[in-house]
Protein backbone atom coordinates (compact mmCIF):
# COMPACT_ATOMS: atom_id res chain seq x y z
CA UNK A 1 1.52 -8.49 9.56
CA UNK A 2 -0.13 -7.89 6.61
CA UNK A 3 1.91 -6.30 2.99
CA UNK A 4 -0.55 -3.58 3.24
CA UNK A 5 0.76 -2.67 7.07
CA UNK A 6 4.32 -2.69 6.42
CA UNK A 7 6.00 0.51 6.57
CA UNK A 8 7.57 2.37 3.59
CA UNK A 9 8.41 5.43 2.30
CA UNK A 10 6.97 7.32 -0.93
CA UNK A 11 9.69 9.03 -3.18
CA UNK A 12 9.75 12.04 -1.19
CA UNK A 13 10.58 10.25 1.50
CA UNK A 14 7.17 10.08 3.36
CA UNK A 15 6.40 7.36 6.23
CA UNK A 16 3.35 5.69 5.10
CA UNK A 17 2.26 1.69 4.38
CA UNK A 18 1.12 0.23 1.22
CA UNK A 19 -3.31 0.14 2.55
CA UNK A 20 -2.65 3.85 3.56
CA UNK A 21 -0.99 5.10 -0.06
CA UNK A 22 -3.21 2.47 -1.84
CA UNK A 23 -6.67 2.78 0.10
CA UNK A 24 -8.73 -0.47 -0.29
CA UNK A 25 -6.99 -0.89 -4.00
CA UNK A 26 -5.47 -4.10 -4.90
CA UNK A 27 -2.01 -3.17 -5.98
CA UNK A 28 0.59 -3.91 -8.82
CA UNK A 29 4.17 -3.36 -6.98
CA UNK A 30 6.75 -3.31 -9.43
CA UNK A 31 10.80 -2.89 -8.84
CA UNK A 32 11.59 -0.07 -11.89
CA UNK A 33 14.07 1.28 -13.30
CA UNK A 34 14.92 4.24 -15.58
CA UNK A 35 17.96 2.91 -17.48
CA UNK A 36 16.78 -0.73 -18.51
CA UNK A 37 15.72 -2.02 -21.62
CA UNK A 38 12.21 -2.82 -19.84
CA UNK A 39 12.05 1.03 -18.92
CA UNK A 40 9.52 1.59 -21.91
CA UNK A 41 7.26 -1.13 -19.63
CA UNK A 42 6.55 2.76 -17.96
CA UNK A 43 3.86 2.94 -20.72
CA UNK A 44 1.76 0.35 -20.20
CA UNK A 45 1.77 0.86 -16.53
CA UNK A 46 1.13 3.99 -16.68
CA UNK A 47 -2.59 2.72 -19.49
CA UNK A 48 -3.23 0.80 -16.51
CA UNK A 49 -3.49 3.01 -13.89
CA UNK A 50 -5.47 5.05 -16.67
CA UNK A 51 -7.46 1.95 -17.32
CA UNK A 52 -8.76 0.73 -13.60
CA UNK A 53 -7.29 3.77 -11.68
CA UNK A 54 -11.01 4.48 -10.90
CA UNK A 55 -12.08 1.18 -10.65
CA UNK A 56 -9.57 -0.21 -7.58
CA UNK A 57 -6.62 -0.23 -8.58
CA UNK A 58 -3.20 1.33 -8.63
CA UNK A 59 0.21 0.50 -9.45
CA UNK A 60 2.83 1.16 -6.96
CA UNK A 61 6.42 1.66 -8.30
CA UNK A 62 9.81 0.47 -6.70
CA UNK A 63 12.69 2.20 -7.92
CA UNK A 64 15.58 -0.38 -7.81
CA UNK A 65 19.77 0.17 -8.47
CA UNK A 66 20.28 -3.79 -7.87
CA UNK A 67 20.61 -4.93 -11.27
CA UNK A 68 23.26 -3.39 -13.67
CA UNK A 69 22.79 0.03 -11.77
CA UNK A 70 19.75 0.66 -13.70
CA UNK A 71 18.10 3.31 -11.49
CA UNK A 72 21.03 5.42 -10.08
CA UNK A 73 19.32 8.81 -9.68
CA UNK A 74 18.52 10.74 -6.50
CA UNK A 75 14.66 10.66 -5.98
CA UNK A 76 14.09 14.10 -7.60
CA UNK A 77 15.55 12.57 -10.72
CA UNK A 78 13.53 9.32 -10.89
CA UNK A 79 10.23 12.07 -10.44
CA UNK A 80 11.08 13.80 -13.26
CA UNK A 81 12.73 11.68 -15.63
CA UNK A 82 9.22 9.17 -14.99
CA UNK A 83 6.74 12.24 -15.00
CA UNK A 84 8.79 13.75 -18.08
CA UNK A 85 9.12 10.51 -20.27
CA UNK A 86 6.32 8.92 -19.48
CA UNK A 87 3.63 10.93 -17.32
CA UNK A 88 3.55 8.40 -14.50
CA UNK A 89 0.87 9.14 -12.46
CA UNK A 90 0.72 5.99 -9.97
CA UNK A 91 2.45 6.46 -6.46
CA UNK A 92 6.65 5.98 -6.46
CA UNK A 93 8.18 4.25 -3.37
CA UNK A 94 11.77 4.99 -2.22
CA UNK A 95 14.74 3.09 -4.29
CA UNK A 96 15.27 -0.08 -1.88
CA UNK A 97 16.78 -3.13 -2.47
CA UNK A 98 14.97 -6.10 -3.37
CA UNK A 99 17.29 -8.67 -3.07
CA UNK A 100 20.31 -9.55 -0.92
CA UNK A 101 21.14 -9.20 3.10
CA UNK A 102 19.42 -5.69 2.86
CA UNK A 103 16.34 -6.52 0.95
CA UNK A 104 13.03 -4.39 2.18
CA UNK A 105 10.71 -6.01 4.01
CA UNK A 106 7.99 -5.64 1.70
CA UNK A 107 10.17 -7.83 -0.60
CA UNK A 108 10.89 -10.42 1.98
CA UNK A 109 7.46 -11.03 2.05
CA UNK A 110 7.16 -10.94 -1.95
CA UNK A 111 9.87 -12.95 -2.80
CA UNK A 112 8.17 -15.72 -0.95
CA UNK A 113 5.58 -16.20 -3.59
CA UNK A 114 5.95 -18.42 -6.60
CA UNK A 115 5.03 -17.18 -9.95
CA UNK A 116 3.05 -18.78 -12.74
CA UNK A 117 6.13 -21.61 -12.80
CA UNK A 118 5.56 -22.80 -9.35
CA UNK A 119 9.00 -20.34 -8.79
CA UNK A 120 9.45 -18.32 -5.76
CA UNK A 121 12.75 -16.43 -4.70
CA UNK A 122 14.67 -13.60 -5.19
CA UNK A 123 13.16 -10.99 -7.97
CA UNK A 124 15.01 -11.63 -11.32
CA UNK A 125 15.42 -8.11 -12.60
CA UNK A 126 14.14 -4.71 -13.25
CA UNK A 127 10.39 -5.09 -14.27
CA UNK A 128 8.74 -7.96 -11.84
CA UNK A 129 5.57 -7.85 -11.17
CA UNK A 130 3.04 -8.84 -8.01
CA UNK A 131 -0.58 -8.04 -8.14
CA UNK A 132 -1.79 -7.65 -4.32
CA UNK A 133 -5.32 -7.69 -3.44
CA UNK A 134 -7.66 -5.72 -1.24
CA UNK A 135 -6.79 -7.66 1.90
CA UNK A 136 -3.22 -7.88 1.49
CA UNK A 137 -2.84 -11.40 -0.38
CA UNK A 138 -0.63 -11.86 -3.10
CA UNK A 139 -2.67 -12.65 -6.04
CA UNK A 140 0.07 -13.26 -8.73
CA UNK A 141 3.91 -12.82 -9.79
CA UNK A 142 4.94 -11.64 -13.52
CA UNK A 143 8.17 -11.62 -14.55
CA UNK A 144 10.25 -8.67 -15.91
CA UNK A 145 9.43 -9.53 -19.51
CA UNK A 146 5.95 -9.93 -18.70
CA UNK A 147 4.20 -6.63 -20.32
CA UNK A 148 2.08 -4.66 -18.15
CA UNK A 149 -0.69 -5.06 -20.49
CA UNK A 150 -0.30 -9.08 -21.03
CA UNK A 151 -3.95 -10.22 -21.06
CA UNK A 152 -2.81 -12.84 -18.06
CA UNK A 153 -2.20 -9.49 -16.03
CA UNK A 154 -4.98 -7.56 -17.31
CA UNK A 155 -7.38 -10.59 -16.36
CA UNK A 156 -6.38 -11.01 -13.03
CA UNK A 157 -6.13 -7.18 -12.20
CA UNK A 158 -10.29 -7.80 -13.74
CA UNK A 159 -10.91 -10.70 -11.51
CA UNK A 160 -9.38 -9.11 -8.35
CA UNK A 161 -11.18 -5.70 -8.87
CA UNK A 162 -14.36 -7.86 -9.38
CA UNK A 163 -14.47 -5.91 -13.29
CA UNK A 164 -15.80 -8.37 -15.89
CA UNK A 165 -13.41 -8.84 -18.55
CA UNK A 166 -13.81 -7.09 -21.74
């Protein structure tokens, strides 16, 4: 099965897969939070789906409460409080957990690929980054303290959108 045909569920708790909320997109999933000192990462997510919303691209976001209870709201709060403080735009999953015995499956499939380091596993906290393309294949993994606007990430979202850089 492909990441793009496994199910999940938007904030508002609609059934759907990541190819049907994303169309033919690549995708940037990243586990968020609202209470972390990466939260302000909302930002530059938020320029990119400004940036290459129209070109291919979204960003998909993962609330998480697995690290330091970062994201404890109900789904109506994470909506507002991201809409409110930051006027995200991109589609919101359902909090899940992306770690542990009860890890999504999405995740399962995620934490399989190695980032820049040759390191695969479990997600390391709030903020991690994987940049999926059109067909489902995991491009690349940033780390939480990896900005969304790094020029490592903005080149590769360019390369797998087929945008020349600049």
């Amino acid at each position: 099965m492909s990441l793009r045909d496994i199910p999940v569920r938007t904030l508002d708790d609609a059934p759907t897969t990541l190819g049907r909320l994303a169309g033919d997109k690549a995708v940037l999933v990243v586990n968020v939070a609202s209470r972390c000192g990466l939260t302000p990462q909302y930002t530059g997510l938020v320029r990119l789906q400004e940036r290459y919303g129209d070109l291919g691209f979204t960003v998909v976001g993962v609330p998480c409460n697995q690290f330091a209870g970062q994201e404890p709201g109900s789904a109506e709060e994470i909506q507002e409080f991201c809409a409110t403080n930051y006027g995200v735009d991109f589609p919101l999953l359902e909090k899940i957990e992306v770690n542990g015995e009860q890890r999504h499956p999405l995740y399962a499939s995620l934490v399989e690929v190695p980032d820049a380091d040759g390191e695969a596993g479990d997600v390391q906290w709030n903020f991690e980054k994987f940049l999926i393309d059109r067909e489902g294949t995991v491009v690349a993994r940033f780390r939480p303290r990896t900005e969304p606007e790094d020029a490592a990430v903005t080149a590769l979202i360019e390369k797998t959108i087929g945008k020349a850089a600049g």
